[in-house]
C-alpha atoms as a PDB file:
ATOM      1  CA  UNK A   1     136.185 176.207  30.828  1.00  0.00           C
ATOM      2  CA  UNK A   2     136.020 178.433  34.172  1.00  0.00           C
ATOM      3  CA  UNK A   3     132.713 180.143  34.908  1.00  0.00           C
ATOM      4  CA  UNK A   4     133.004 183.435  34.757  1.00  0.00           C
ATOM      5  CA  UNK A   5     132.248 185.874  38.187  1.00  0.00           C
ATOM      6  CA  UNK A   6     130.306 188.607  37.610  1.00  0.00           C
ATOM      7  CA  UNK A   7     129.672 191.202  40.277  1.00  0.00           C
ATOM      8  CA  UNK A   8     126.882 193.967  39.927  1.00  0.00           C
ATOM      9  CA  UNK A   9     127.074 197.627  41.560  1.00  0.00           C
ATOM     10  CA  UNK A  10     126.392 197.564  44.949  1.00  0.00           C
ATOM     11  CA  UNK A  11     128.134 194.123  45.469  1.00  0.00           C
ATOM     12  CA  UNK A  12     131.095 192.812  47.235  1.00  0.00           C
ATOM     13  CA  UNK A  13     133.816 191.848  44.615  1.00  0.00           C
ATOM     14  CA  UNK A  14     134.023 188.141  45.576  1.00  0.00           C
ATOM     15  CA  UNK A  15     137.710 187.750  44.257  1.00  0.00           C
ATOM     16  CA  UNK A  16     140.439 190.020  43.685  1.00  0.00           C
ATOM     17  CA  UNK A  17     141.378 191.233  40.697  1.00  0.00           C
ATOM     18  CA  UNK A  18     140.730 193.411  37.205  1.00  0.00           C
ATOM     19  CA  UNK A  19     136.751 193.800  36.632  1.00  0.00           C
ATOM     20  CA  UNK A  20     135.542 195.427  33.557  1.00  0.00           C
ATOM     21  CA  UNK A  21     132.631 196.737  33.136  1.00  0.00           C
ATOM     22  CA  UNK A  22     129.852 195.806  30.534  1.00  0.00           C
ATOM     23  CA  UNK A  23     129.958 198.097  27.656  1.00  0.00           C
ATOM     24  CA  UNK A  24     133.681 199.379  27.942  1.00  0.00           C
ATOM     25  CA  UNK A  25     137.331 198.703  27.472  1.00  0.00           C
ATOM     26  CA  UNK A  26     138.881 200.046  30.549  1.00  0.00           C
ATOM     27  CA  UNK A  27     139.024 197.988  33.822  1.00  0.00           C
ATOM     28  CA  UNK A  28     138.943 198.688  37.633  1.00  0.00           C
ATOM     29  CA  UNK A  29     140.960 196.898  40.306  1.00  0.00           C
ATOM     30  CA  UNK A  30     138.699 195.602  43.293  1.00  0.00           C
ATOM     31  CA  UNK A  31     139.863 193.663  46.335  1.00  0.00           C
ATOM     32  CA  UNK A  32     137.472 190.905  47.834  1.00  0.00           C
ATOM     33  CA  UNK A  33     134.699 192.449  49.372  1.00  0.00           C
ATOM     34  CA  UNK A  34     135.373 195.784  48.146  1.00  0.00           C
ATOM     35  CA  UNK A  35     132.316 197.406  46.860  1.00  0.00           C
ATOM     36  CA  UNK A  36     131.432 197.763  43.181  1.00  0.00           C
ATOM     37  CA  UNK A  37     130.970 200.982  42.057  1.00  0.00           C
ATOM     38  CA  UNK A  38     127.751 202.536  39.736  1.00  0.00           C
ATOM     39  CA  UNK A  39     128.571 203.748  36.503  1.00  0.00           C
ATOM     40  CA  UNK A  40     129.146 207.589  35.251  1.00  0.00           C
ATOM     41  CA  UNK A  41     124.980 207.886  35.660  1.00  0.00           C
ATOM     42  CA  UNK A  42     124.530 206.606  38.464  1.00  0.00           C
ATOM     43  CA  UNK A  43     122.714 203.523  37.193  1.00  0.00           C
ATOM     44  CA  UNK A  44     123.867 199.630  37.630  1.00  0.00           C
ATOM     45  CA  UNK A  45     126.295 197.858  36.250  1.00  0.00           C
ATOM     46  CA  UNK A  46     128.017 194.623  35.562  1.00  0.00           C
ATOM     47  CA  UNK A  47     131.624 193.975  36.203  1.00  0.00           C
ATOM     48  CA  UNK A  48     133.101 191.105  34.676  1.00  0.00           C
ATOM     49  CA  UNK A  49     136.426 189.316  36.345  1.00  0.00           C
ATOM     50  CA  UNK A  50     139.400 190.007  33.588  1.00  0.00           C
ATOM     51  CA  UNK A  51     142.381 188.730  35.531  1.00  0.00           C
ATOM     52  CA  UNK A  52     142.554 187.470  38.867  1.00  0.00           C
ATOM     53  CA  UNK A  53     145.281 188.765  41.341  1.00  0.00           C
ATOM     54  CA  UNK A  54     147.982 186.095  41.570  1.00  0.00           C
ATOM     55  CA  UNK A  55     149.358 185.482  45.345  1.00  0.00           C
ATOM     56  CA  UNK A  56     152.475 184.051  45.675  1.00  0.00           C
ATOM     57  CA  UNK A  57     152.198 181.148  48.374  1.00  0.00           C
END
């Protein structure tokens, strides 16, 4: 089983991809070392990694 990559606010996103945040059903799309964003209040959050972007090689 893959680990799973968690990114907090404040963060670089480490890998590309869909994030979701803890607590909700709608996801974000962050590139690597984008910065995650803070919630509606302003407060931290966690971002989980959904799906990963796929690059065709």
């Amino acid at each position: 089983m893959a680990k799973k990559v968690i990114a907090h606010t404040g963060e670089k996103a480490p890998i590309s991809g869909q994030y979701r945040p803890a607590g909700s059903r709608r996801e974000i799309t962050l590139s690597k070392d984008d910065r995650v964003p803070p919630n509606n209040q302003g407060k931290q959050q966690r971002f989980t990694l959904v799906d990963k972007t796929k690059h065709k090689r």
